[in-house]
Protein backbone atom coordinates (compact mmCIF):
# COMPACT_ATOMS: atom_id res chain seq x y z
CA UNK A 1 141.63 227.34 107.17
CA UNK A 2 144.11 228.91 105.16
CA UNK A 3 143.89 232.27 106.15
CA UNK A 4 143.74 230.77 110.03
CA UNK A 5 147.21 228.94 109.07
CA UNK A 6 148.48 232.21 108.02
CA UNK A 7 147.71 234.30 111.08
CA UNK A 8 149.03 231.26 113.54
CA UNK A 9 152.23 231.58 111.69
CA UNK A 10 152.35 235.20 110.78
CA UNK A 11 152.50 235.49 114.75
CA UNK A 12 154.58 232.89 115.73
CA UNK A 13 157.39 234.48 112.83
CA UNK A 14 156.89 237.94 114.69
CA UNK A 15 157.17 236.67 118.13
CA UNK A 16 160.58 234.43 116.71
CA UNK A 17 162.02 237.53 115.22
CA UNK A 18 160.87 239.75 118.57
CA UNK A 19 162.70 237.38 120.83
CA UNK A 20 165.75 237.69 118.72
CA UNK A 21 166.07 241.78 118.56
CA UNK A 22 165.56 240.97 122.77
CA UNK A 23 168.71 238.28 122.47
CA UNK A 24 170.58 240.37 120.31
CA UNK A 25 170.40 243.58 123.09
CA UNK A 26 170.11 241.57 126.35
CA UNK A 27 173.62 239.59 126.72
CA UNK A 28 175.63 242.80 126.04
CA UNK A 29 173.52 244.88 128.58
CA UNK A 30 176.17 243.89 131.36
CA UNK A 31 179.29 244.01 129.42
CA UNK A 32 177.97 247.49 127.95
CA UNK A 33 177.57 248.49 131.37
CA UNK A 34 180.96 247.68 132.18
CA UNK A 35 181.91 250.49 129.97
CA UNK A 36 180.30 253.09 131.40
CA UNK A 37 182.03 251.81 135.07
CA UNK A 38 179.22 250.63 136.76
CA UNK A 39 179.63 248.60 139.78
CA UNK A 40 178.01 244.79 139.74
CA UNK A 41 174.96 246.29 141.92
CA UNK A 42 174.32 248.30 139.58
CA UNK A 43 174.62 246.08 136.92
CA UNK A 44 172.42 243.79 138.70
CA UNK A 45 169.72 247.00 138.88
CA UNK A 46 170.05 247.60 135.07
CA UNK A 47 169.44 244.29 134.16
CA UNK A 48 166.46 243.99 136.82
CA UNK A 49 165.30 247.31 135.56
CA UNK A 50 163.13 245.46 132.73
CA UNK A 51 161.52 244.15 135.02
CA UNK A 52 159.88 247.27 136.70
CA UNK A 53 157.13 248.26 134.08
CA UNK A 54 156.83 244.31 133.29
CA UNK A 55 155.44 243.38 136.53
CA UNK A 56 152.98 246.39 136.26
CA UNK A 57 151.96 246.24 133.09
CA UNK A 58 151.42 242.40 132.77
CA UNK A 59 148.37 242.28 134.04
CA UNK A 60 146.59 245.02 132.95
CA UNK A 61 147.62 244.07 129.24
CA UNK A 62 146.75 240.59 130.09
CA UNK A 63 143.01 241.55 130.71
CA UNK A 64 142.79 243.89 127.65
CA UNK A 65 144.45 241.01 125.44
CA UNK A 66 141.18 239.41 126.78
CA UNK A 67 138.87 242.22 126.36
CA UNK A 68 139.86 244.31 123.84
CA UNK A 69 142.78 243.09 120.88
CA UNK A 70 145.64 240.77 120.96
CA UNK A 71 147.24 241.55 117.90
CA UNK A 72 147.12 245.94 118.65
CA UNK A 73 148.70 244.75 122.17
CA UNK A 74 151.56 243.01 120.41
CA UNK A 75 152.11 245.97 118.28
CA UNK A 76 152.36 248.42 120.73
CA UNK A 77 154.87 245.87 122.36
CA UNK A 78 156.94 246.28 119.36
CA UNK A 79 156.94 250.56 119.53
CA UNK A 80 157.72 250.20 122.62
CA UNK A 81 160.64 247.96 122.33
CA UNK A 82 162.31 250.06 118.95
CA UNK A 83 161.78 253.10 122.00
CA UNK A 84 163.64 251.31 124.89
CA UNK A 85 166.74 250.27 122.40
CA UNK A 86 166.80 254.17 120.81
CA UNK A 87 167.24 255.04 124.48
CA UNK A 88 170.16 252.32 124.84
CA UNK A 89 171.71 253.73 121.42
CA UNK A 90 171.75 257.04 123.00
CA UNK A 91 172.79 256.68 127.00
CA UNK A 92 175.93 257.44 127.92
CA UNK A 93 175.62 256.04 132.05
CA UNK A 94 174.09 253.69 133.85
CA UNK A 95 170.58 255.30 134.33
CA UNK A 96 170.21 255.93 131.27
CA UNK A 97 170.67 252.17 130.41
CA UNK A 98 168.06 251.31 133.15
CA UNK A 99 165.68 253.76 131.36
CA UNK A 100 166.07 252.09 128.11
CA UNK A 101 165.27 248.63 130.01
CA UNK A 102 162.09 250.07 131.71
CA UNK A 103 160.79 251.03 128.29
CA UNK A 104 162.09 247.64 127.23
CA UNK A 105 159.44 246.00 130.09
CA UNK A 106 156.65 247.61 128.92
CA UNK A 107 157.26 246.24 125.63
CA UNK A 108 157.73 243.03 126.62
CA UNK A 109 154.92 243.32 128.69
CA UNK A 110 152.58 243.96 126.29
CA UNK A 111 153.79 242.13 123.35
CA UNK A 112 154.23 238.27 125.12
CA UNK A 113 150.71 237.36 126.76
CA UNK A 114 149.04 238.28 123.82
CA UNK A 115 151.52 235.99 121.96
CA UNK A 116 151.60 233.37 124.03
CA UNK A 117 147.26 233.49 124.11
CA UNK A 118 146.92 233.69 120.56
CA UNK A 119 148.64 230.15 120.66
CA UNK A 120 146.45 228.48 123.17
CA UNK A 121 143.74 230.19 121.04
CA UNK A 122 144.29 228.38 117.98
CA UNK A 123 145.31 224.78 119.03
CA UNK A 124 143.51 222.19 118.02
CA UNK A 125 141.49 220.09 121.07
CA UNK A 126 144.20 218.35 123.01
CA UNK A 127 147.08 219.73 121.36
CA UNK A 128 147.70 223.26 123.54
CA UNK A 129 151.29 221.54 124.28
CA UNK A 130 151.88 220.84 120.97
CA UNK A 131 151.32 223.83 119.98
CA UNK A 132 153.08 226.10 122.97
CA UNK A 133 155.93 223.40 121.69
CA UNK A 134 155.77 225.05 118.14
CA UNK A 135 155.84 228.52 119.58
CA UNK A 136 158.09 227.44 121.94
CA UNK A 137 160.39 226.15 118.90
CA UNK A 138 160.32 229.66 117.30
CA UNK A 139 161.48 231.60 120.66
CA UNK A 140 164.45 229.14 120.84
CA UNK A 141 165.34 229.98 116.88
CA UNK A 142 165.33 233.57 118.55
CA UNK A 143 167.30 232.68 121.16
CA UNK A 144 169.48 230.67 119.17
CA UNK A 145 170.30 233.79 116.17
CA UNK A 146 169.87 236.83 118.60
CA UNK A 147 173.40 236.10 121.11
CA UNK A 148 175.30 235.37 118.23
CA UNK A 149 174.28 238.58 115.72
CA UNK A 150 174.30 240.53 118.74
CA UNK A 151 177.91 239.25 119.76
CA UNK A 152 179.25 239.61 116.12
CA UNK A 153 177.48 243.42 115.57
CA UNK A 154 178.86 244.46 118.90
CA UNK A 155 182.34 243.23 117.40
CA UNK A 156 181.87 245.01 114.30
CA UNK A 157 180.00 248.28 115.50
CA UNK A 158 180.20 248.65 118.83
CA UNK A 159 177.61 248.41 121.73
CA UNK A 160 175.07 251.48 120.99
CA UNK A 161 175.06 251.14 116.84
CA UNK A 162 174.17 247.78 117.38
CA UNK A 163 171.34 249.23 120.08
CA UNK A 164 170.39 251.67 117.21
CA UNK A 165 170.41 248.88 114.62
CA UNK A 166 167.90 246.87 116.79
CA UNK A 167 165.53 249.76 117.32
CA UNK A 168 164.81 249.99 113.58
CA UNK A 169 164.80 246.59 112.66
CA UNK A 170 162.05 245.76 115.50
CA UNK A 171 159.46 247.95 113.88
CA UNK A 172 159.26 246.01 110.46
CA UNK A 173 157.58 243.58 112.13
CA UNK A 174 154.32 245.62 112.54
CA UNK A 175 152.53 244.22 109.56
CA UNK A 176 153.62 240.60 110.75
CA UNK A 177 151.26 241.08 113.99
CA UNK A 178 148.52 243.13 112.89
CA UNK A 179 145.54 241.08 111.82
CA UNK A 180 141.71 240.86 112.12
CA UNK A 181 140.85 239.04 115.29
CA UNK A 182 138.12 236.37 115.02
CA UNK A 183 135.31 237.41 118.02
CA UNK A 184 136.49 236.19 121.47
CA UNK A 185 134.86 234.42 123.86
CA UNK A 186 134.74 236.34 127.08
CA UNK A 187 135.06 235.78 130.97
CA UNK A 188 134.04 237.24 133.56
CA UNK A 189 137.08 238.54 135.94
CA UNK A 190 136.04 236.02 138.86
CA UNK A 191 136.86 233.13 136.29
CA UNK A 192 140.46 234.40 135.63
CA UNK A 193 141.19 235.43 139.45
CA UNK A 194 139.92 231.57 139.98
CA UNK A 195 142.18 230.10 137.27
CA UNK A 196 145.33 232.16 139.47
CA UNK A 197 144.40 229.36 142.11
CA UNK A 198 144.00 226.63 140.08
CA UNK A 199 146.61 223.95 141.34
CA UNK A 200 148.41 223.26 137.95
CA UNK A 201 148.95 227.02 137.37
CA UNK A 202 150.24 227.93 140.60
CA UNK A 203 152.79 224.64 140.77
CA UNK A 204 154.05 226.14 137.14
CA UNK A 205 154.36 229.50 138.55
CA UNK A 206 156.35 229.05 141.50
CA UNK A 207 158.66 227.17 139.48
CA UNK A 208 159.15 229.26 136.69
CA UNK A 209 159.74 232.08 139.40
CA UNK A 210 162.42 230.06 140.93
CA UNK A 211 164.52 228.84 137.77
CA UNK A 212 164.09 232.44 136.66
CA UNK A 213 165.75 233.61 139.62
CA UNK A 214 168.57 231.20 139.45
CA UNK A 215 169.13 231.67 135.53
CA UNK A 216 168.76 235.81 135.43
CA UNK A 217 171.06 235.98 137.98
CA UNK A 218 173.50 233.64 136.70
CA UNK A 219 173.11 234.86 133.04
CA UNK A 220 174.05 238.52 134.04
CA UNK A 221 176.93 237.61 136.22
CA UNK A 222 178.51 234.91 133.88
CA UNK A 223 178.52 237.47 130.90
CA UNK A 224 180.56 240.10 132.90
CA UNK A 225 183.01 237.41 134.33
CA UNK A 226 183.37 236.01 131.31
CA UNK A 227 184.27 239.67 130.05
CA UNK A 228 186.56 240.45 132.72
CA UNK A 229 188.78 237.21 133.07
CA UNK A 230 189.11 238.04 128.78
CA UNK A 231 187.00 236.18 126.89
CA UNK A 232 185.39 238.48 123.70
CA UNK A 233 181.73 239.49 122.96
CA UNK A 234 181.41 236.85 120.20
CA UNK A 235 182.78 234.31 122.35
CA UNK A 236 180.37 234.91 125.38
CA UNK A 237 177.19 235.10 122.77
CA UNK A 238 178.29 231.69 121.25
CA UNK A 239 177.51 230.41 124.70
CA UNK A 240 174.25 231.55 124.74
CA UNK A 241 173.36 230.66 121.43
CA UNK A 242 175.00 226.98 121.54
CA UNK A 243 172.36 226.67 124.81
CA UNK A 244 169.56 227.68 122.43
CA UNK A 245 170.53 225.38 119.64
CA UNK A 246 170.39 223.05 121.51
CA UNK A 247 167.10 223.80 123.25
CA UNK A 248 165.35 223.33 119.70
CA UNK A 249 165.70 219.30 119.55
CA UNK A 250 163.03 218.15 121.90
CA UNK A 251 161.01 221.03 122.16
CA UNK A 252 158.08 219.53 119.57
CA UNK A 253 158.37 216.23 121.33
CA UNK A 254 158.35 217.76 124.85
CA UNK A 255 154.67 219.27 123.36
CA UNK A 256 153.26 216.34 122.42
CA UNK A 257 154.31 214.58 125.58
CA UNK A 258 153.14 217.50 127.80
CA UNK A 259 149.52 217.21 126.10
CA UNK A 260 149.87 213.58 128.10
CA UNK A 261 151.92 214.85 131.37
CA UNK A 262 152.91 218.60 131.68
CA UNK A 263 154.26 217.76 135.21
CA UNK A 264 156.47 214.90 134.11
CA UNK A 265 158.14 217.63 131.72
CA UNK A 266 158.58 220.58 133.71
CA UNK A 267 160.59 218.81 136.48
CA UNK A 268 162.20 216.45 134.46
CA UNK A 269 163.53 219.26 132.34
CA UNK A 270 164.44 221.52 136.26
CA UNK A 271 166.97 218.55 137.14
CA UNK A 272 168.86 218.44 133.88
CA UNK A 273 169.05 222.63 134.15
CA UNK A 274 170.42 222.31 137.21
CA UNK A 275 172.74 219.36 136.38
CA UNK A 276 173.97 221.92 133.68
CA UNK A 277 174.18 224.66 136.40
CA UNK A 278 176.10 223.16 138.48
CA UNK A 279 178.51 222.13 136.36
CA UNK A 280 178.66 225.79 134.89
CA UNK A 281 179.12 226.93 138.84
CA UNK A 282 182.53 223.92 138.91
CA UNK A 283 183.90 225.19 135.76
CA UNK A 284 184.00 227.93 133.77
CA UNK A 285 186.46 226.67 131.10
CA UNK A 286 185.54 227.70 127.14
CA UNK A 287 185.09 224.31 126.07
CA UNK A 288 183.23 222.94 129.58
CA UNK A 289 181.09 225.86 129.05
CA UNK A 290 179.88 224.86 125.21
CA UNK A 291 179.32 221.50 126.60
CA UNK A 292 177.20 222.78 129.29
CA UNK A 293 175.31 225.13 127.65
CA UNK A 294 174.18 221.82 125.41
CA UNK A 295 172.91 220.27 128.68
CA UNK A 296 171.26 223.42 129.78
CA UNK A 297 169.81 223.77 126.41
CA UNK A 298 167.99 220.18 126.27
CA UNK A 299 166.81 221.00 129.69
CA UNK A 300 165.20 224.21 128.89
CA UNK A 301 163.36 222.65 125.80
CA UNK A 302 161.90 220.14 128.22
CA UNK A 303 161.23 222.39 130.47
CA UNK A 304 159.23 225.66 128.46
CA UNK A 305 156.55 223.37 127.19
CA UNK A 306 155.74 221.49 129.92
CA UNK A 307 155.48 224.31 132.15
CA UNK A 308 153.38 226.78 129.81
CA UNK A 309 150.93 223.57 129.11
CA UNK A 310 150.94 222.74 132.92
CA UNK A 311 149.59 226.26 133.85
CA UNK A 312 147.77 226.89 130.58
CA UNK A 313 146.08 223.85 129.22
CA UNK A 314 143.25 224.28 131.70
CA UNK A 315 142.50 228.17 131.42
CA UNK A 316 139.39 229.27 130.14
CA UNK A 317 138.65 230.53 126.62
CA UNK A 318 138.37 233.92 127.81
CA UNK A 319 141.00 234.17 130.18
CA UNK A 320 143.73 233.55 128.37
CA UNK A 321 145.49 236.45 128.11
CA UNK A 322 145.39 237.27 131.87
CA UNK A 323 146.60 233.70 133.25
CA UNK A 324 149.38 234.16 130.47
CA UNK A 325 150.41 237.46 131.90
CA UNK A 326 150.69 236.32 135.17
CA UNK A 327 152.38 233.14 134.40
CA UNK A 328 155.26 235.14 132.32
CA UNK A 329 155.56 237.48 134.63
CA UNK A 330 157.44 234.88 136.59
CA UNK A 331 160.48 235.42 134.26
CA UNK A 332 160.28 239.15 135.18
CA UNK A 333 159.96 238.49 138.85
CA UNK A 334 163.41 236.20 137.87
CA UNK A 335 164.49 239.17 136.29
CA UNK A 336 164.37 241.92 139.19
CA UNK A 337 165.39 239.23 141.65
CA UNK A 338 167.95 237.26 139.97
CA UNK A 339 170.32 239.87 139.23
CA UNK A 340 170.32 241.95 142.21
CA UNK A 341 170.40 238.55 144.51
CA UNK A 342 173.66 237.50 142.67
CA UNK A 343 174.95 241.28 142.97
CA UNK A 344 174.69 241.58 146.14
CA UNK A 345 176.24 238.24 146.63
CA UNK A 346 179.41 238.81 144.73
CA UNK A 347 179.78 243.10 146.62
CA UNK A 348 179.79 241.16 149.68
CA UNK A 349 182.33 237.65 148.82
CA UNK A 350 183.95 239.43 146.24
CA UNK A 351 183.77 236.02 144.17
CA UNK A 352 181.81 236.02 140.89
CA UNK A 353 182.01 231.83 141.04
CA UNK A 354 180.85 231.87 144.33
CA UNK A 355 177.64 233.27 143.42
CA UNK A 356 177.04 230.59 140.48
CA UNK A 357 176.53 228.08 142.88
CA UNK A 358 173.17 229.83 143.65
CA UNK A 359 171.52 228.53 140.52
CA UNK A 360 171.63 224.49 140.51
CA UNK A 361 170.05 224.91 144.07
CA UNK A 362 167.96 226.82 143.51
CA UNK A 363 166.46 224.84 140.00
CA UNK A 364 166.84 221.98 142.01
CA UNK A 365 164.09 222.90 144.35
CA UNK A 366 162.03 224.42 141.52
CA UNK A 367 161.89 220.47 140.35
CA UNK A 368 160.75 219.59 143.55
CA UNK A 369 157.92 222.15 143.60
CA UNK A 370 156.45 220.29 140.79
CA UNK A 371 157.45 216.86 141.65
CA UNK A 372 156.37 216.60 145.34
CA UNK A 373 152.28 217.42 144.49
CA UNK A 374 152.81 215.28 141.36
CA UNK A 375 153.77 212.19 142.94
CA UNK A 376 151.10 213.03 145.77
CA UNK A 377 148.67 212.84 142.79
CA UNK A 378 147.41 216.34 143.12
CA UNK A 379 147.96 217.08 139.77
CA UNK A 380 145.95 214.69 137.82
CA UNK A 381 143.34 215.64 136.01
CA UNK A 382 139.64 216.87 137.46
């Protein structure tokens, strides 16, 4: 039991610290960008470029996760990711940043479903939401730290040291992820292309495609506005971070009451995003924004466990790793959408705010995907 303790944790530290080299690069990608005199389409394409090899590669390193090794998946995640930010530390135009963000899918790609399967792995029998809330706890600490440093190195250093600085740091946590597996128990691919059609994972899918649309988008947008009408680096990271802070107070209890009703937490946890979007949209004001974000922030920590449990807790054993691939690659189908939606938007108004509004619609309906076939009772349990 001990060692078993040790791997669950040794993970869930790598995957904390793997989400916070990700924070630290991410919000500066647009503002970098900026620098280099990119216009917002292209922006938009940088940022969406992650999501390129993710889509791909999800899959295919969600079935070996299942087949072959979760925790040699995770560290080829991590080489992959040091290689996408030495590419950012060394790019000097705009496709040369969207290189260093394909590389940066791939890594993500690989690295998350195994993660996020060797979670659902080791929770105990009617816990899996508990548990995704514990993992989901150590994201948000990443989330939380990784704006912030990455604001304050940016300050300090300047945009590519810092991508150099994150490249390096990323690879010491190789011996964090490498472990021996215990033996799996396998499926056979018709059980995991039936668990894509299984009516709790699709409702959690569709949603976390749409609030991934509506936060990429606004998330790349509101960091170079935020740039242009003067606000600094540290500033616009603080916003980010306070969001993630925040994020961490109900994301055990969210858990525990998605072991009960995932449903009731994923669209309970939609409205009070898009509350905080729309308010974001009204006002973008330093102080209205730090309230805001704290809004935003409770409603994402409802939100992530609920949703993982509601499209996880009924996957088979063995296949785990798939289902979790597909299910994250909603973010990255967010993350090519998103950003190119709200760049296109703002070349044709010529209004950054206009585009914000976008978001708290667009979460709004997310809710409603879940909430509709929950009240119809589709959702209950088999």
């Amino acid at each position: 039991m001990r060692t078993l303790i040790s791997q669950v944790w040794r993970v869930n530290l790598a995957t904390m610290l793997f989400f916070t080299m990700i924070q630290v690069v991410v919000p500066l990608i647009p503002r970098y960008a900026l620098t280099v005199s990119a216009s917002p389409f292209l922006i938009g394409l940088a940022v969406s470029a992650i999501s390129i090899t993710a889509i791909f590669l999800r899959p295919i390193s969600g079935f070996l996760s299942d087949s072959w090794a979760r925790s040699k998946l995770m560290a080829l995640g991590l080489a992959f990711g040091s290689a996408a930010y030495l590419v950012l530390f060394l790019s000097a135009d705009i496709y040369q940043i969207m290189i260093g963000r394909i590389l940066e899918g791939a890594g993500v790609a690989l690295f998350v479903p195994s993660s996020m399967a060797s979670a659902v792995d080791q929770a105990p029998e009617g816990k899996v939401g508990e548990t995704l809330g514990w993992r989901s706890l150590m994201i948000g600490l990443g989330f939380t730290i990784g704006p912030a440093l990455g604001g304050l190195l940016a300050e300090a250093f300047g945009y590519t040291t810092t991508f150099g600085i994150t490249s390096v740091l990323i690879l010491f946590l190789l011996p964090l992820v490498l472990y021996r597996e215990p033996r799996k128990e396998r499926a056979a691919f018709s059980v995991s292309i039936r668990g894509l059609l299984e009516r709790h994972f699709v409702v959690a899918f569709v949603s976390l495609v749409v609030y991934a649309i509506a936060w990429m988008g606004l998330l790349t947008f509101l960091s170079a506005y935020l740039k242009i009408i003067g606000y600094g680096d540290l500033q616009i990271g603080l916003f980010v971070s306070i969001q993630a802070v925040s994020s961490l107070a109900l994301r055990i209890f969210a858990g525990r009451a998605a072991d009960k009703n995932p449903a009731l937490m994923t669209y309970v946890g939609l409205f009070l995003i898009s509350f905080a979007f729309l308010l974001i949209a009204l006002n973008q004001e330093a102080i209205q924004l730090y309230i805001d974000a704290v809004i935003f922030g409770l409603g994402i920590g409802i939100f992530v466990p609920g949703s993982q449990t509601l499209a996880l807790a009924h996957a088979h054993a063995g296949s785990r790793g798939f289902l979790s691939s597909i299910y994250t690659m909603g973010m990255d189908v967010g993350n090519m959408v998103g950003p190119l939606m709200f760049g296109a938007v703002i070349q044709a108004s010529g209004s950054y705010p206009d585009s914000f509004l976008i978001s708290p619609v667009l979460t709004f309906a997310a809710a409603l995907v879940v909430l509709v076939p929950e009240r119809m009772g589709r959702l209950k349990d088999n």
